[in-house]
N, C-alpha and C. Protein backbone atom coordinates (compact mmCIF):
# COMPACT_ATOMS: atom_id res chain seq x y z
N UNK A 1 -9.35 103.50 75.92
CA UNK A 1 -9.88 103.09 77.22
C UNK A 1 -9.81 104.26 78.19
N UNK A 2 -11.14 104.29 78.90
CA UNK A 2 -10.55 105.77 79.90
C UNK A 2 -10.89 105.17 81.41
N UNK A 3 -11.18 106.16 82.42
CA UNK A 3 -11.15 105.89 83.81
C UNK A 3 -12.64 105.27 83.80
N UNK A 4 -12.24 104.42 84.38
CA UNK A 4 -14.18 103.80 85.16
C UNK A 4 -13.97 104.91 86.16
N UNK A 5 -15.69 105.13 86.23
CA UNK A 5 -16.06 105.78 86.80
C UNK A 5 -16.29 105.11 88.02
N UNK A 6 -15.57 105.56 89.31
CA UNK A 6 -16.60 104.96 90.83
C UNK A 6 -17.47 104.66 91.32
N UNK A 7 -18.21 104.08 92.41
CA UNK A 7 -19.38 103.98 92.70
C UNK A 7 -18.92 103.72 93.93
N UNK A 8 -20.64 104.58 94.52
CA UNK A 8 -20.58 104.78 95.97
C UNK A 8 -20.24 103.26 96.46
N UNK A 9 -21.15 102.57 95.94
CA UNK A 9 -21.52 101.02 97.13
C UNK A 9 -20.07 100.43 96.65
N UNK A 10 -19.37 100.81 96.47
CA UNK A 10 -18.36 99.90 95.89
C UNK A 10 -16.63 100.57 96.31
N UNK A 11 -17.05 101.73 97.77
CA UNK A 11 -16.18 102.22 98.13
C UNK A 11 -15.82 101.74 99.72
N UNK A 12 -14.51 100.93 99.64
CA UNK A 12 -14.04 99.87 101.04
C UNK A 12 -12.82 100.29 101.51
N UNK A 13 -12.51 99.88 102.72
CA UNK A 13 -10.94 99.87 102.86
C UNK A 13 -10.02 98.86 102.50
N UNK A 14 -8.93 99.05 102.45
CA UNK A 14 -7.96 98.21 101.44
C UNK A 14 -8.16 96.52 102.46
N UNK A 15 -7.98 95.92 101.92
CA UNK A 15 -8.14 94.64 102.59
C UNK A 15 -6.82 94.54 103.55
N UNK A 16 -7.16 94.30 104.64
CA UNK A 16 -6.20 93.98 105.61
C UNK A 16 -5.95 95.39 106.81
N UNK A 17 -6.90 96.78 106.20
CA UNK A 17 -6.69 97.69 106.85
C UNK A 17 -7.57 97.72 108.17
N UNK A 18 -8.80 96.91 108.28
CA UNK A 18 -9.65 97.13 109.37
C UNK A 18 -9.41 95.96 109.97
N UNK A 19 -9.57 95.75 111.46
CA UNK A 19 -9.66 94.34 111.69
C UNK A 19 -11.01 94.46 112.74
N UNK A 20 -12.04 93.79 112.13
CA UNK A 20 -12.92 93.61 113.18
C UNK A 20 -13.09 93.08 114.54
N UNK A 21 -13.23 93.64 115.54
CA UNK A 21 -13.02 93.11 116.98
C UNK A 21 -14.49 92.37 117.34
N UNK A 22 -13.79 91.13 118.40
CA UNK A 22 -14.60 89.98 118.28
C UNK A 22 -15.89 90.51 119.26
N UNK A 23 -16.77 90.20 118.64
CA UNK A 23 -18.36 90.69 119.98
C UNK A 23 -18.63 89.81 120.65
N UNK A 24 -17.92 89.90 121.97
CA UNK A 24 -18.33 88.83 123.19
C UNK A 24 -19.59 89.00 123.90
N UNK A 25 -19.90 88.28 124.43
CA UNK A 25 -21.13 87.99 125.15
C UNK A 25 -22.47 88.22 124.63
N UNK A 26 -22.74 87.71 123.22
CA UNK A 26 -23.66 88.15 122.00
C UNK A 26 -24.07 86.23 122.26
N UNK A 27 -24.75 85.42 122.69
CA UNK A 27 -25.38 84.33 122.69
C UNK A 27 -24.56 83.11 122.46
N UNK A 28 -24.47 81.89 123.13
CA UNK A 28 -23.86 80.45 123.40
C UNK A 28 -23.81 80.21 121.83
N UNK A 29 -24.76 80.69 120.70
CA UNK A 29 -24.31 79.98 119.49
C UNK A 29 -23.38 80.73 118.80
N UNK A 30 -22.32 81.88 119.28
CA UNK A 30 -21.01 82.54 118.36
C UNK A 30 -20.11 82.09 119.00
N UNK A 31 -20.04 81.34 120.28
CA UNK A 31 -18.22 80.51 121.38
C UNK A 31 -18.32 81.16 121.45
N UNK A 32 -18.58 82.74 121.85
CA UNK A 32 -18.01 83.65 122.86
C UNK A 32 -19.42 84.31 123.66
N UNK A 33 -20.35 83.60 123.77
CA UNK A 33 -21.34 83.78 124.74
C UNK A 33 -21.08 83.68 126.30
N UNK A 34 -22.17 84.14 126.98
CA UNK A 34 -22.23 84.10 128.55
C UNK A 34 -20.76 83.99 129.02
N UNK A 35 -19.27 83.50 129.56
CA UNK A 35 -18.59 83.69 130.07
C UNK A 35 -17.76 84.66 129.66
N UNK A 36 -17.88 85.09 127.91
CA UNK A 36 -17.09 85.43 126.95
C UNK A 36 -15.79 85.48 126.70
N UNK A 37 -15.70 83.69 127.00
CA UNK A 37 -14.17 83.60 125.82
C UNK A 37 -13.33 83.21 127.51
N UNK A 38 -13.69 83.81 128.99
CA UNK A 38 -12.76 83.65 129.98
C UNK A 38 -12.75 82.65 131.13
N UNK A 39 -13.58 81.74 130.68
CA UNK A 39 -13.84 80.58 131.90
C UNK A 39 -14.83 80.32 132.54
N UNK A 40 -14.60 80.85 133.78
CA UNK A 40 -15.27 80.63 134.86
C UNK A 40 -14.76 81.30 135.88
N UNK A 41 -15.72 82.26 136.80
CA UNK A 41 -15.43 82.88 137.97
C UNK A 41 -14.04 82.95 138.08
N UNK A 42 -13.92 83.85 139.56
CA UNK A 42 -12.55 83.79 140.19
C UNK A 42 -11.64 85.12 139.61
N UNK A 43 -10.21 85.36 139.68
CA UNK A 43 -10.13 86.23 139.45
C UNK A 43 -9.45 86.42 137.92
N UNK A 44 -9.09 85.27 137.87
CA UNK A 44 -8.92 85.59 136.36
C UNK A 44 -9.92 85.94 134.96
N UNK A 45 -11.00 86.02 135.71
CA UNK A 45 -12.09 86.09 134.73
C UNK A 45 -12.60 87.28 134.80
N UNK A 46 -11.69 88.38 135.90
CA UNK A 46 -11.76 90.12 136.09
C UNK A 46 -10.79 90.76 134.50
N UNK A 47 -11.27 91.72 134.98
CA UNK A 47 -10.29 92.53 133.82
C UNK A 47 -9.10 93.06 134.95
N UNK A 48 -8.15 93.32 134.04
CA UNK A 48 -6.58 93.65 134.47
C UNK A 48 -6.05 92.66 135.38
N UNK A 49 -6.29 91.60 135.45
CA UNK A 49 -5.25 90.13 136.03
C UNK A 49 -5.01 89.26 135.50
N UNK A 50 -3.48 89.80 135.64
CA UNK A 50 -2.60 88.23 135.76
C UNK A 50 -1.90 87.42 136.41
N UNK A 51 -1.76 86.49 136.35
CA UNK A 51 -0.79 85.87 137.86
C UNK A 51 0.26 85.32 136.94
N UNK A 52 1.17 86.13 137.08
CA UNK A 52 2.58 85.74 136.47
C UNK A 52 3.61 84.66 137.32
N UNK A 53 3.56 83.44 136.13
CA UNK A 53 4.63 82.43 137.08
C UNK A 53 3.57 81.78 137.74
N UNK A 54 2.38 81.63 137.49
CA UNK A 54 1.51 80.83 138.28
C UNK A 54 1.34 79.19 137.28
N UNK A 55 1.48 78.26 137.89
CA UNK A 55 1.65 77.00 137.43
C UNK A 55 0.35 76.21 137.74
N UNK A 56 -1.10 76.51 137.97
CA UNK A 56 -2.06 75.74 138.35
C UNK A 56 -2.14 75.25 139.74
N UNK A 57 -1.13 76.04 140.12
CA UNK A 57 -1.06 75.09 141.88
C UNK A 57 0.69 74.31 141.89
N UNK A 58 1.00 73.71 140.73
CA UNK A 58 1.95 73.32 140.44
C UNK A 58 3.36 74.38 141.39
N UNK A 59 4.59 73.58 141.78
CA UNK A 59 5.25 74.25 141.87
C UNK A 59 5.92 74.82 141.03
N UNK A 60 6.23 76.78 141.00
CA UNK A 60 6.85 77.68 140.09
C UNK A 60 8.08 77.04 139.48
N UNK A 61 8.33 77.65 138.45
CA UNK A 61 9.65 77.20 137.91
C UNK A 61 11.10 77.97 139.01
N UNK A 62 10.27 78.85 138.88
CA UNK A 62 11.39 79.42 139.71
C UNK A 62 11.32 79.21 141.07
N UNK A 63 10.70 78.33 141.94
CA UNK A 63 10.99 78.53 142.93
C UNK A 63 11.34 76.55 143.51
N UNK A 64 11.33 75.84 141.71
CA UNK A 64 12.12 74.22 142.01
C UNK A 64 13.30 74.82 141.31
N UNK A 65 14.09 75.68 140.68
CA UNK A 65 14.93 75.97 140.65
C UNK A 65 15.86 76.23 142.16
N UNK A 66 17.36 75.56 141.74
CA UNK A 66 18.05 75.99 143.02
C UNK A 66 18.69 77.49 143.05
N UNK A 67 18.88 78.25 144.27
CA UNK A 67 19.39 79.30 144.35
C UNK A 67 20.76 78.94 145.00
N UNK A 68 21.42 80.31 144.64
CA UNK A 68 23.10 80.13 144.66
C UNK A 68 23.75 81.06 145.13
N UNK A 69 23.99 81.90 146.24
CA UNK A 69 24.64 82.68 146.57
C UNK A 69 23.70 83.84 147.34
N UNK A 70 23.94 85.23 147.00
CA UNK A 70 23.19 86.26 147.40
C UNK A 70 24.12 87.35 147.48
N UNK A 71 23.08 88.46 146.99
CA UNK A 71 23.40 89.70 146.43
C UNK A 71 23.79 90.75 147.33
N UNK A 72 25.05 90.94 148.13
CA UNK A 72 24.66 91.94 149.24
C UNK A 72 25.26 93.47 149.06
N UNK A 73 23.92 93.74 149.84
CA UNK A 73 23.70 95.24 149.18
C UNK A 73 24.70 96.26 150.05
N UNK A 74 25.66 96.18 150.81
CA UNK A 74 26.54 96.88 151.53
C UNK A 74 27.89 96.49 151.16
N UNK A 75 28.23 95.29 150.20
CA UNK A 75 29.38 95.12 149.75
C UNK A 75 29.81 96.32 148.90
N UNK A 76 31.01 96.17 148.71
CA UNK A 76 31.87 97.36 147.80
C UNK A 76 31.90 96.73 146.28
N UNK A 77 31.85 97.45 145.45
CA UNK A 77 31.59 97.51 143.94
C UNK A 77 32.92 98.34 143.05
N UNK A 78 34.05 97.39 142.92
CA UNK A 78 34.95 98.00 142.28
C UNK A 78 35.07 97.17 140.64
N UNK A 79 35.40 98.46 139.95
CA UNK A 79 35.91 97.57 138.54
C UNK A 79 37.32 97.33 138.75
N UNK A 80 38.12 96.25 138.45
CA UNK A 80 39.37 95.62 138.74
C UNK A 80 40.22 95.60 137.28
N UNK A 81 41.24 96.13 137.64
CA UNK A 81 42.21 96.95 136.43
C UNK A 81 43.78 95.87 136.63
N UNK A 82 44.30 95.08 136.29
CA UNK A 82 45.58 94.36 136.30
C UNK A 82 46.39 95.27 135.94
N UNK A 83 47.63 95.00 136.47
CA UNK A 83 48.82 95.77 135.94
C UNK A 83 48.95 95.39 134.58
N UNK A 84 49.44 94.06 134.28
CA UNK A 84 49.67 93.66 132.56
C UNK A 84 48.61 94.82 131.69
N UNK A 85 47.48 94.69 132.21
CA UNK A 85 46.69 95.73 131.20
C UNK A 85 47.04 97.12 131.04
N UNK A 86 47.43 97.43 132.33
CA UNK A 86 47.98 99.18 132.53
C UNK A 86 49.21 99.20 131.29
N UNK A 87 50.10 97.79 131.92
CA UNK A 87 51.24 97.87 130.87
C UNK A 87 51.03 98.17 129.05
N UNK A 88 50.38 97.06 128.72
CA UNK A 88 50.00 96.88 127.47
C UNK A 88 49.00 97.93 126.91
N UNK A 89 48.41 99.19 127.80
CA UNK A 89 47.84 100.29 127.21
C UNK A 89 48.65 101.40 127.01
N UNK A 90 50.06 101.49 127.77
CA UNK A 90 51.48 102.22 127.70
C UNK A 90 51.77 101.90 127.05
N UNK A 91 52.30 100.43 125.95
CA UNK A 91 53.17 99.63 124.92
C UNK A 91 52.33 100.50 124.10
N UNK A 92 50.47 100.09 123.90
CA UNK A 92 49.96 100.57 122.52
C UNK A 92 49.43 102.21 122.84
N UNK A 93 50.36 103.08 123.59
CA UNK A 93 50.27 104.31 123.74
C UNK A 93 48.83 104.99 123.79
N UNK A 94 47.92 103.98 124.83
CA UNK A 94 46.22 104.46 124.98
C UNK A 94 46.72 105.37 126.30
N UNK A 95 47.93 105.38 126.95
CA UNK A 95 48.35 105.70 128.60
C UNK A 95 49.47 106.25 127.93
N UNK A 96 49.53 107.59 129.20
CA UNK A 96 50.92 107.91 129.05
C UNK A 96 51.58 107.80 130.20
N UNK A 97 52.94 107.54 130.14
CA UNK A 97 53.47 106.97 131.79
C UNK A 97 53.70 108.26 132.50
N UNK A 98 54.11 109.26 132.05
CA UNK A 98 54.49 110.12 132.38
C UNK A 98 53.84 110.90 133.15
N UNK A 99 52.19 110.62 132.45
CA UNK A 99 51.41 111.75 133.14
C UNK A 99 50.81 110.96 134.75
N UNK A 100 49.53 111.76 135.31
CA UNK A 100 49.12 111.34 136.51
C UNK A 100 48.19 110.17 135.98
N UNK A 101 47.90 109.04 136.22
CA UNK A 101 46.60 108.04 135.54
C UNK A 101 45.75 108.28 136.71
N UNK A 102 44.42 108.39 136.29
CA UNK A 102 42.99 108.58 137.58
C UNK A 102 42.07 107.59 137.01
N UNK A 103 40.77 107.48 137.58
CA UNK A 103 40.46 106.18 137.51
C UNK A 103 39.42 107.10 136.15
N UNK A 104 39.35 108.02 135.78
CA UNK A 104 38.71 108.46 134.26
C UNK A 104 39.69 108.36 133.45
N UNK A 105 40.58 108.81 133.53
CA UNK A 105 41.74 108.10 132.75
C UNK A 105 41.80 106.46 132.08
N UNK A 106 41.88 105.77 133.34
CA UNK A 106 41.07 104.14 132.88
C UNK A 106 40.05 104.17 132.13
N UNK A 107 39.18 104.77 132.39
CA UNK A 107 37.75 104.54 131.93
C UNK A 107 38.16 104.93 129.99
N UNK A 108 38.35 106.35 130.54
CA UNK A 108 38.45 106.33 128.42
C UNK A 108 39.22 105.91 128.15
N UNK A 109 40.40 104.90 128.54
CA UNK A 109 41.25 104.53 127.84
C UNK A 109 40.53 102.69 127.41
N UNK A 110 39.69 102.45 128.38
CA UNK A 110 38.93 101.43 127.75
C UNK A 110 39.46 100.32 128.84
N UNK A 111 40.01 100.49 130.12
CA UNK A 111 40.89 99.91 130.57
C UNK A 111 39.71 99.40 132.18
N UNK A 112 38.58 99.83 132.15
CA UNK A 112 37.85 100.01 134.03
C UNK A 112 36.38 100.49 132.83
N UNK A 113 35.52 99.21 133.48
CA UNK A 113 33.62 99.92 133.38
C UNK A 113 33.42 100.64 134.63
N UNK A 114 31.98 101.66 134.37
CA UNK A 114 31.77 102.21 135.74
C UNK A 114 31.38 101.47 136.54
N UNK A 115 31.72 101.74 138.19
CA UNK A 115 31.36 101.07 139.11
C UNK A 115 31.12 101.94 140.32
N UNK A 116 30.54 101.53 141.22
CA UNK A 116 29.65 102.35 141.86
C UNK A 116 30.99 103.31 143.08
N UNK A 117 31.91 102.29 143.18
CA UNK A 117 32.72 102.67 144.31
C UNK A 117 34.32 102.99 144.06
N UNK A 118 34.20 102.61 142.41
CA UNK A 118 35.70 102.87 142.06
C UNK A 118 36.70 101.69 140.97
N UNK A 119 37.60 102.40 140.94
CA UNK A 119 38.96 101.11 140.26
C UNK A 119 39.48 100.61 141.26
N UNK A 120 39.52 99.14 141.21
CA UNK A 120 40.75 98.82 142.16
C UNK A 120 42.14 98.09 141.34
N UNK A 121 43.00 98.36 141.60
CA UNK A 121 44.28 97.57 140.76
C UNK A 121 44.78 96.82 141.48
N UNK A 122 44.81 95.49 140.89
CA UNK A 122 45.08 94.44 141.15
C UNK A 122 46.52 93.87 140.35
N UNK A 123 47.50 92.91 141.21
CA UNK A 123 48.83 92.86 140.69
C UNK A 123 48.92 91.39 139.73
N UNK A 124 48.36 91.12 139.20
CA UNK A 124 48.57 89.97 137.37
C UNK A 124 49.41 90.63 136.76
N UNK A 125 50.25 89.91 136.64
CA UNK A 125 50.90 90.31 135.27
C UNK A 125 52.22 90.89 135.84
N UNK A 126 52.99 92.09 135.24
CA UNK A 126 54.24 92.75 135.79
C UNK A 126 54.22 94.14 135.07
N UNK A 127 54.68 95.13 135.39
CA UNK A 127 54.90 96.51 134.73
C UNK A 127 56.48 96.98 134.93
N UNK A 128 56.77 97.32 133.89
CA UNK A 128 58.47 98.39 133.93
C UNK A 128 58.06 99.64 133.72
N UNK A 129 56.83 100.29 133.35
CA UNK A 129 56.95 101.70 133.32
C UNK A 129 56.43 102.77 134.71
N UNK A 130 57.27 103.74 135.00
CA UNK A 130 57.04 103.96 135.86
C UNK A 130 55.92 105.20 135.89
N UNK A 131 55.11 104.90 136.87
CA UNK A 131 53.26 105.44 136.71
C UNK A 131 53.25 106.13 138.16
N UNK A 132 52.21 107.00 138.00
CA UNK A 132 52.00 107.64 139.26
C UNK A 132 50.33 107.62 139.16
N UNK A 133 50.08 106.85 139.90
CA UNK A 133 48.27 106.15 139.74
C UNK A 133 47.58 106.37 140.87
N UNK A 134 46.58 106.34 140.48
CA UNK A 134 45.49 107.42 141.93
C UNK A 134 44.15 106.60 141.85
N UNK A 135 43.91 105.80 142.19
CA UNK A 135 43.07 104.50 142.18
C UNK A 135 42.25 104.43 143.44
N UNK A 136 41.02 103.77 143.70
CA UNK A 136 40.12 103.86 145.02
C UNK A 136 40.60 102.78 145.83
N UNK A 137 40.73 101.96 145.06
CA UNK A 137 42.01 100.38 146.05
C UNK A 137 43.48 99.61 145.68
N UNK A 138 43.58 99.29 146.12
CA UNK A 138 45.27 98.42 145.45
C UNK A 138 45.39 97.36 146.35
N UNK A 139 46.14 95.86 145.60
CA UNK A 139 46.34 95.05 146.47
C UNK A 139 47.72 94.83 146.82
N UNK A 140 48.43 94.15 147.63
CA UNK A 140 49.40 94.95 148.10
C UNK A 140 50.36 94.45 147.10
N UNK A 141 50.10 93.02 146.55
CA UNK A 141 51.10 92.57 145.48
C UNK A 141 51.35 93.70 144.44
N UNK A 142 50.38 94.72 143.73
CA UNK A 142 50.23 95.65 143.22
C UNK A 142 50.82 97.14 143.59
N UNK A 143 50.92 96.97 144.21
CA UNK A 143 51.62 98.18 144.80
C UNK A 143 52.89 97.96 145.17
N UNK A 144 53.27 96.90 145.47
CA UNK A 144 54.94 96.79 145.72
C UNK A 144 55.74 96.31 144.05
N UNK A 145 54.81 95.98 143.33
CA UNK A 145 54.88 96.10 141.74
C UNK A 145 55.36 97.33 141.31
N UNK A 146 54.35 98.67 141.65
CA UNK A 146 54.35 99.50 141.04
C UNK A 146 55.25 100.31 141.65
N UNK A 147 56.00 100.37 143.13
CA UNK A 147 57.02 100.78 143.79
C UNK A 147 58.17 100.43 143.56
N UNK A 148 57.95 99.32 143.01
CA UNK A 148 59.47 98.21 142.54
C UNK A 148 59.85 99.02 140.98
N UNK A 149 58.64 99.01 140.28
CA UNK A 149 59.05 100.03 138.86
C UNK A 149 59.48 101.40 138.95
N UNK A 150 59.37 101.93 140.36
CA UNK A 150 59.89 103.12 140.25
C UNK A 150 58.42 104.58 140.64
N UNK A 151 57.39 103.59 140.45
CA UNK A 151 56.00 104.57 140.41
C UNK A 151 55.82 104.80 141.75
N UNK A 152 54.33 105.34 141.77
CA UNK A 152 53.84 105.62 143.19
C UNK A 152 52.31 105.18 142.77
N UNK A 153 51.81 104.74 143.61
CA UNK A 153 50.16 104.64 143.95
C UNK A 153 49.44 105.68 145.25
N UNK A 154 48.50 106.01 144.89
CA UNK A 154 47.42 106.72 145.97
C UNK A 154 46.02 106.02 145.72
N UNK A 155 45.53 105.74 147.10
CA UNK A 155 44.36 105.60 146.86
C UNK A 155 43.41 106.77 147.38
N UNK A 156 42.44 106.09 147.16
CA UNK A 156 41.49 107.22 147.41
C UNK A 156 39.60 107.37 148.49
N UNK A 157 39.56 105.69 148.42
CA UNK A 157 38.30 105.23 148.91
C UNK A 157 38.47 104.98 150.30
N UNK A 158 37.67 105.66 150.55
CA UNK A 158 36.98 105.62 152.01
C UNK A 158 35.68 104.66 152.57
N UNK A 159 35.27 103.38 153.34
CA UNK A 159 34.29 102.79 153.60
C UNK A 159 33.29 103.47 154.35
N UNK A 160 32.04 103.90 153.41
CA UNK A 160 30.74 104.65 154.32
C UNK A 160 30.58 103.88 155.52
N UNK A 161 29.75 104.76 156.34
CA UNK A 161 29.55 104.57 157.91
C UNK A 161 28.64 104.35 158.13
N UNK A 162 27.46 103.32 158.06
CA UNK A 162 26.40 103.12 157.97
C UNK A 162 25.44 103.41 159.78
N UNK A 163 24.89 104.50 159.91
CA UNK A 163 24.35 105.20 161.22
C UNK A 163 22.71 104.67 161.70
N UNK A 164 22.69 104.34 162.60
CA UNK A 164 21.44 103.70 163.26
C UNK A 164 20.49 105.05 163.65
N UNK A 165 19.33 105.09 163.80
CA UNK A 165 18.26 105.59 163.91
C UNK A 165 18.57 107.11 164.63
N UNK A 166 19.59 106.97 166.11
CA UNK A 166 19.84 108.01 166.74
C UNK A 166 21.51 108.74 165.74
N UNK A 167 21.63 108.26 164.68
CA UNK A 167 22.60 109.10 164.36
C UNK A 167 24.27 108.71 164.51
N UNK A 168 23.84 107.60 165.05
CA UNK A 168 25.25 107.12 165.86
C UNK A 168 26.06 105.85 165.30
N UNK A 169 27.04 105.32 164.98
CA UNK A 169 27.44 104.49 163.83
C UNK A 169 26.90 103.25 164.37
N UNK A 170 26.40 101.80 163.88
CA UNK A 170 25.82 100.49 164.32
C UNK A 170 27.09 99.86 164.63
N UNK A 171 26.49 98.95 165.19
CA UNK A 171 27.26 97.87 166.17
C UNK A 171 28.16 97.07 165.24
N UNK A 172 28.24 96.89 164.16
CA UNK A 172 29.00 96.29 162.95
C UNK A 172 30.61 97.51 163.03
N UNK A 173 30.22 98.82 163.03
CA UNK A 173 30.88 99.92 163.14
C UNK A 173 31.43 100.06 164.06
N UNK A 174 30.95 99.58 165.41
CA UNK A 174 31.79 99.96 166.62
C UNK A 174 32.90 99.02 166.93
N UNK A 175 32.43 97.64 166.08
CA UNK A 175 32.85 96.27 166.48
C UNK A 175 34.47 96.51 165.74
N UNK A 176 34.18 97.00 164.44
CA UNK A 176 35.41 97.50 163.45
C UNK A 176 36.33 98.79 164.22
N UNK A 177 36.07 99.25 164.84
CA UNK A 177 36.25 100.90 164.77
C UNK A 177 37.30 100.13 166.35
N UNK A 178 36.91 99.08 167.56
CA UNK A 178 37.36 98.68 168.03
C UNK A 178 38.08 97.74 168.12
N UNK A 179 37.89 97.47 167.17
CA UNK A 179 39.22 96.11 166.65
C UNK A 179 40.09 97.14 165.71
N UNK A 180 40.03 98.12 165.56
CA UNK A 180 41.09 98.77 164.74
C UNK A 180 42.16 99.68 165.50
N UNK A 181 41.62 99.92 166.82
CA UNK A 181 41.97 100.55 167.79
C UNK A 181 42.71 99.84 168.38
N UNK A 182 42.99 98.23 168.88
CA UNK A 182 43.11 97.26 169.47
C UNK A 182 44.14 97.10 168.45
N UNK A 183 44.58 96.94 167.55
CA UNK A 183 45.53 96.56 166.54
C UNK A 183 46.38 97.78 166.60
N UNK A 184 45.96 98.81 166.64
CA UNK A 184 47.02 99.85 166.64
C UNK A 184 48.13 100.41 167.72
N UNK A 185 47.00 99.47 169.23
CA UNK A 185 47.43 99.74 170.04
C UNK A 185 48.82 98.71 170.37
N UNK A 186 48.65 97.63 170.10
CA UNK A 186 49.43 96.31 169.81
C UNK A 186 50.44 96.47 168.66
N UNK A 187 50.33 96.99 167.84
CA UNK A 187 51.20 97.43 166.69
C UNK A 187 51.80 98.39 166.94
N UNK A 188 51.48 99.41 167.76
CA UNK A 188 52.08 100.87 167.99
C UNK A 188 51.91 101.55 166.92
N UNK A 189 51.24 101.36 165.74
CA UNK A 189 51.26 102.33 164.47
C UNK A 189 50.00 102.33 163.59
N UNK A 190 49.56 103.22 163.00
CA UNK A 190 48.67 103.19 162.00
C UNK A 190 48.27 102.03 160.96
């Protein structure tokens, strides 16, 4: 038995390799005549539109859905670090007590995700080893924790000053900046 020989008329592409695209607006007897295939007027019957989330008039899903809160964009953004965890990364030796801990320190030790404004440590839990930690916040239960073990805390974060048009801090700023003044003055101290 040897090779058949080829033939021109009998040379195709593999089945499934071409796909023929449909010819619209070719006469009412192929269904895709005169409107071709898109309705009727208006704008969905343009090229490049869609109306996403559009329900016929119907109300959106998303907007008989209830809303819950709100996102505000001047709040502070800390990842929150417990003492128990600081502890239990000293027990399984991811921390060393000895040295300085910084908030990259947290981070590769697996202990703080990034966050836009910092670590803050928060007091859950209890610690005996004594740490010298340099963190953007602390709460105070946390810090008299970590003073009580013998450590020290520093923070490090400062609240931006958000400045109105002429340069000059807004009325949110002055309102703070004078109630802080007013407390110090009444307190006698920082």
């Amino acid at each position: 038995m040897g090779i058949e020989a080829m033939k021109l008329n009998e040379i195709r592409n593999n089945s499934g390799a071409h796909k023929h695209k449909h010819k619209v607006g070719r006469g009412s007897s192929s269904g895709l005549g005169k409107t071709s295939g898109r309705g009727v007027k208006g704008a969905k019957a343009r090229t490049g539109t869609k109306v996403y989330g559009f329900e016929g008039g119907q109300m959106p899903l998303h907007m008989r859905m209830p809303k819950r809160g709100f996102n505000n964009i001047f709040g502070n953004d800390f990842s929150e670090v417990n003492l128990n965890r600081i502890q239990k990364a000293i027990d399984d030796k991811r921390l060393k007590a000895g040295e300085k801990i910084t908030e990259d320190v947290l981070r590769k030790a697996g202990l703080a995700h990034k966050s836009r404004d910092g670590v803050r440590l928060l007091g859950k839990g209890s610690i005996t080893a004594k740490i010298d930690i340099e963190v953007a916040g602390v709460s105070a239960g946390a810090k008299a924790a970590v003073e009580k073990a013998g450590g020290s805390v520093t923070t490090t974060f400062v609240k931006k000053v958000y400045l109105n048009k002429k340069g000059e801090p807004g009325k949110r700023q002055k309102r703070r900046s004078d109630a802080e003044a007013k407390r110090i003055s009444r307190n006698g101290h920082a």
